[in-house]
Protein backbone atom coordinates (compact mmCIF):
# COMPACT_ATOMS: atom_id res chain seq x y z
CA UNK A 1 62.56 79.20 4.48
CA UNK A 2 65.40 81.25 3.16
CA UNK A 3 66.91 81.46 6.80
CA UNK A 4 66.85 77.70 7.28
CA UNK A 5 68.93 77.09 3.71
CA UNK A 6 71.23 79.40 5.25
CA UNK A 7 71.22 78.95 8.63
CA UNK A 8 72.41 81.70 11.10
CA UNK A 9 75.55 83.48 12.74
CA UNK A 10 75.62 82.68 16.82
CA UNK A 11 78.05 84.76 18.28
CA UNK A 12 79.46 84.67 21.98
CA UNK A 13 78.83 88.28 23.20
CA UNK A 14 82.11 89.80 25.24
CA UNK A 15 83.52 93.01 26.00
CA UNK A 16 87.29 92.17 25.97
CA UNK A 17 88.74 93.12 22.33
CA UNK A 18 88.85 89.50 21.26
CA UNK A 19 85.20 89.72 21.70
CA UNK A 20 84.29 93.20 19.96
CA UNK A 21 86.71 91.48 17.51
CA UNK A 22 84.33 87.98 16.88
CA UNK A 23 81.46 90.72 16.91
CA UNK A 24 82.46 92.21 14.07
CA UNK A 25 83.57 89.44 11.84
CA UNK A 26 79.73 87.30 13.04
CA UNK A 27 77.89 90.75 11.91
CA UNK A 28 80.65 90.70 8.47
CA UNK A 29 79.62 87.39 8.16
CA UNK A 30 75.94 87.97 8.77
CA UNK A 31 76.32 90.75 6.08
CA UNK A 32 77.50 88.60 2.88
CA UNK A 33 75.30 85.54 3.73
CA UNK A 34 72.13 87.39 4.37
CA UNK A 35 70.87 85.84 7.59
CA UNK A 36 70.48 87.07 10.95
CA UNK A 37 73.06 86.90 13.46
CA UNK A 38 72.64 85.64 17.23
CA UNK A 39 74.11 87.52 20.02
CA UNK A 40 74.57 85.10 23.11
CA UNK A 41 75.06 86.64 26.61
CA UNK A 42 75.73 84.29 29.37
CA UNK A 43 74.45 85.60 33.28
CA UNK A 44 74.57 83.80 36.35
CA UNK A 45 71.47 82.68 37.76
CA UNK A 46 71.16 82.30 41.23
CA UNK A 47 71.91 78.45 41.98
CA UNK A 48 68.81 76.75 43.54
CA UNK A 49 70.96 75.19 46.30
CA UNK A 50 72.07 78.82 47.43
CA UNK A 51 68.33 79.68 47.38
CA UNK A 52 67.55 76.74 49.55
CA UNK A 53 70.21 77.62 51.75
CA UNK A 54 68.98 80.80 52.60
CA UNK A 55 65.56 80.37 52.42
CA UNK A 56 64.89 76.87 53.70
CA UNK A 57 60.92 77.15 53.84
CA UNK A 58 60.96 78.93 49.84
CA UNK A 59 57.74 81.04 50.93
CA UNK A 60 56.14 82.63 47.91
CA UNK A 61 58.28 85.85 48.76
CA UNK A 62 61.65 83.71 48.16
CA UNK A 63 60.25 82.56 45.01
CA UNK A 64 59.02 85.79 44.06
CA UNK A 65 62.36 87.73 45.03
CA UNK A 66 64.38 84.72 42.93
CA UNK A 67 62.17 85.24 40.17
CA UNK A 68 62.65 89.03 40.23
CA UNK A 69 66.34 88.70 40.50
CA UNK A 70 66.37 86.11 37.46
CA UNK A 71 64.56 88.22 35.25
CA UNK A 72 66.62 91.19 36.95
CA UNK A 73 70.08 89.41 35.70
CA UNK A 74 68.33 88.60 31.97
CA UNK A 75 67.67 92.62 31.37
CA UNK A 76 71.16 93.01 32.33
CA UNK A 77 72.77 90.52 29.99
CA UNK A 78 70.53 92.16 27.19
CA UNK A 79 71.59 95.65 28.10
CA UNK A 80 75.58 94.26 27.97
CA UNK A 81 74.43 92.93 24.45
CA UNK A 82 73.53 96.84 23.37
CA UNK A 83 76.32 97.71 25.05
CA UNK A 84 79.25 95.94 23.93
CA UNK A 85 77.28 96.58 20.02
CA UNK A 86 78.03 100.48 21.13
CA UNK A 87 81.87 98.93 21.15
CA UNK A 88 82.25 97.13 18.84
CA UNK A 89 80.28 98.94 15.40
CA UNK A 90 79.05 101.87 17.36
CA UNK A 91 75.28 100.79 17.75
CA UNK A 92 72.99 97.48 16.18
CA UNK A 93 73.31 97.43 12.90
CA UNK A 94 70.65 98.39 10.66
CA UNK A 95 71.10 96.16 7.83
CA UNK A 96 71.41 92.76 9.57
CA UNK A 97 68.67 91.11 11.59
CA UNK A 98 70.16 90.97 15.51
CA UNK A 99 68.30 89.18 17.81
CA UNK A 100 70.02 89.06 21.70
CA UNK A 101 69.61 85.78 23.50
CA UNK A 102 70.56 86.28 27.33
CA UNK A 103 71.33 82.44 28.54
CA UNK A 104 71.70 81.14 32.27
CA UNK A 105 73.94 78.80 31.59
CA UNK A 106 77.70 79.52 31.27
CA UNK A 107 79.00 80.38 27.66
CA UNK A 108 80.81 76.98 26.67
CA UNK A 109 77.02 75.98 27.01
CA UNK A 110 74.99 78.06 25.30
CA UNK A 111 76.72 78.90 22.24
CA UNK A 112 76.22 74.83 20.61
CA UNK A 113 73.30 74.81 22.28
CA UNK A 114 71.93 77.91 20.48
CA UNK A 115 73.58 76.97 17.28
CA UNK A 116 71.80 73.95 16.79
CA UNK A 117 71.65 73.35 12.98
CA UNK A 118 73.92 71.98 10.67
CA UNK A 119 74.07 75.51 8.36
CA UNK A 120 74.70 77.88 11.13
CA UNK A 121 78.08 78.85 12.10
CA UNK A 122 79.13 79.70 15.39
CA UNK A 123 81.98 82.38 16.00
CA UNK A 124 84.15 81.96 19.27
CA UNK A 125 86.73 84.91 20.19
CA UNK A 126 90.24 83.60 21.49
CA UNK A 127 91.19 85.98 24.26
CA UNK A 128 95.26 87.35 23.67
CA UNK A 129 96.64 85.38 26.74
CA UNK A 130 97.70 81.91 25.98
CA UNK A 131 100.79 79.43 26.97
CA UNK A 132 101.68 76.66 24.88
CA UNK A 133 100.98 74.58 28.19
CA UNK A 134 97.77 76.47 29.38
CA UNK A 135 95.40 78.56 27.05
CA UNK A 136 92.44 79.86 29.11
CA UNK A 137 90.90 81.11 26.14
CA UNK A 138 91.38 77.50 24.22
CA UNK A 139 88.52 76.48 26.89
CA UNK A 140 85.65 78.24 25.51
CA UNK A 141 86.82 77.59 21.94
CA UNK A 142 87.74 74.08 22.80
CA UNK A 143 85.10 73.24 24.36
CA UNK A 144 82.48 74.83 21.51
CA UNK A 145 84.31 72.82 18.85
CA UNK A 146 84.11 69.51 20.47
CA UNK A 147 80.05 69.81 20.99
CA UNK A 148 79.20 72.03 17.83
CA UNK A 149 77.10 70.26 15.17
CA UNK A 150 77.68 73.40 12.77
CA UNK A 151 80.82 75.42 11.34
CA UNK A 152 83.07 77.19 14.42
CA UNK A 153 85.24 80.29 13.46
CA UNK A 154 87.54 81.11 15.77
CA UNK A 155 88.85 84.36 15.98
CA UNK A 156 92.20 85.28 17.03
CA UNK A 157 92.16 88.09 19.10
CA UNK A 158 93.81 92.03 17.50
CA UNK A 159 96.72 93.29 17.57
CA UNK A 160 95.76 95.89 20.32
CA UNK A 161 95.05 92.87 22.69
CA UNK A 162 98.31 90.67 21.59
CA UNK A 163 100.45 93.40 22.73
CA UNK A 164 98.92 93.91 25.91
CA UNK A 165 98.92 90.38 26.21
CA UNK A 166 102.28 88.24 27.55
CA UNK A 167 102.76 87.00 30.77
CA UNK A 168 99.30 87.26 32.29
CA UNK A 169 99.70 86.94 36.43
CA UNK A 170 96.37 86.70 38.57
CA UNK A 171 97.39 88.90 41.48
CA UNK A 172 97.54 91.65 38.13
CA UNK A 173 94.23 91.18 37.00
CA UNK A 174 92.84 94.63 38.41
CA UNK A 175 96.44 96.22 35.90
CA UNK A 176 95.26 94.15 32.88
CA UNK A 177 91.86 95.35 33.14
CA UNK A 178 92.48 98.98 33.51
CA UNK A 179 94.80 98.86 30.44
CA UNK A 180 92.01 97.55 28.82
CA UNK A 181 89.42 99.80 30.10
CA UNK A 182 92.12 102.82 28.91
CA UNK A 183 92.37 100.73 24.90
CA UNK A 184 88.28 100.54 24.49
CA UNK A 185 88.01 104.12 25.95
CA UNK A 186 90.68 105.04 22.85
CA UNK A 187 88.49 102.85 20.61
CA UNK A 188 85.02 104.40 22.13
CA UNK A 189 86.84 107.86 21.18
């Protein structure tokens, strides 16, 4: 009863350091109201048109190799959950109630979905690259606060990610993420 007065912390799980950042403060938060705290992990499920492309009879192999793969993809999203907790606070906490909740639908999706009551509060990380014209990371956050029917935190993202932030290129993506890789390696250490 006690949980439902105070509803619950659903957090968007990530591994950029905006994420390991929103971690943290849903777990903080967790901590001084005394509830539990949601950790959502988004996977990709394989699509059921690309399964009826390539198998156009769906013999009960295809469905059983689909199934396997689904349930293949949920283990992994709840293994990235343990993982990015290694991160972020070095394991699960002990003294807060986690409980992982891989989703197959994309993150913008799952997170009001999954916080569904009025007394929860839902904490969305804002990712370091933005433009005043374009902000990819205003998408998730955007999108969360115009279907959330609860509280939305939004994290900005540390200083460690600002200043490897600025001009963010595509064709650079593989640079960004190996300067990352090298700032949760120092973290990790």
């Amino acid at each position: 009863m006690r949980d439902q007065e105070l509803g619950r912390v659903v957090v968007g799980v990530e591994d950029s350091l905006a994420g390991l950042r929103a971690l943290r403060e849903a777990v903080d938060l967790a901590q001084r109201r005394g509830t539990e705290v949601l950790a959502v992990r988004s996977y990709r499920r394989p699509s059921d048109t690309a399964v009826d492309l390539c198998c156009p009879a769906m013999s009960p192999q295809a469905l059983t190799a689909t199934d396997d793969l689904r349930s293949s993809l949920r283990r992994e999203a709840l293994a990235a959950v343990r993982r990015v907790f290694e991160l972020a606070m070095g394991g699960v906490p002990q003294d807060v109630v986690v409980r992982a909740v891989p989703e197959d639908v994309p993150l913008h999706e799952a997170l009001p979905a999954t916080a569904c009551r009025e007394n929860d509060v839902l904490v969305v990380a804002v990712p370091a690259r933005s433009h005043w014209w374009w902000r990819p990371g205003r998408a998730l956050a955007g999108r969360c606060l115009d279907r959330a029917v609860c509280p939305v935190l939004v994290v900005p993202p540390p200083q460690a990610a600002r200043e490897l932030g600025g001009r963010w290129v595509p064709w650079r993506r593989w640079q960004r993420r190996r300067e990352l890789t090298a700032v949760l390696d120092k973290l990790a250490a």
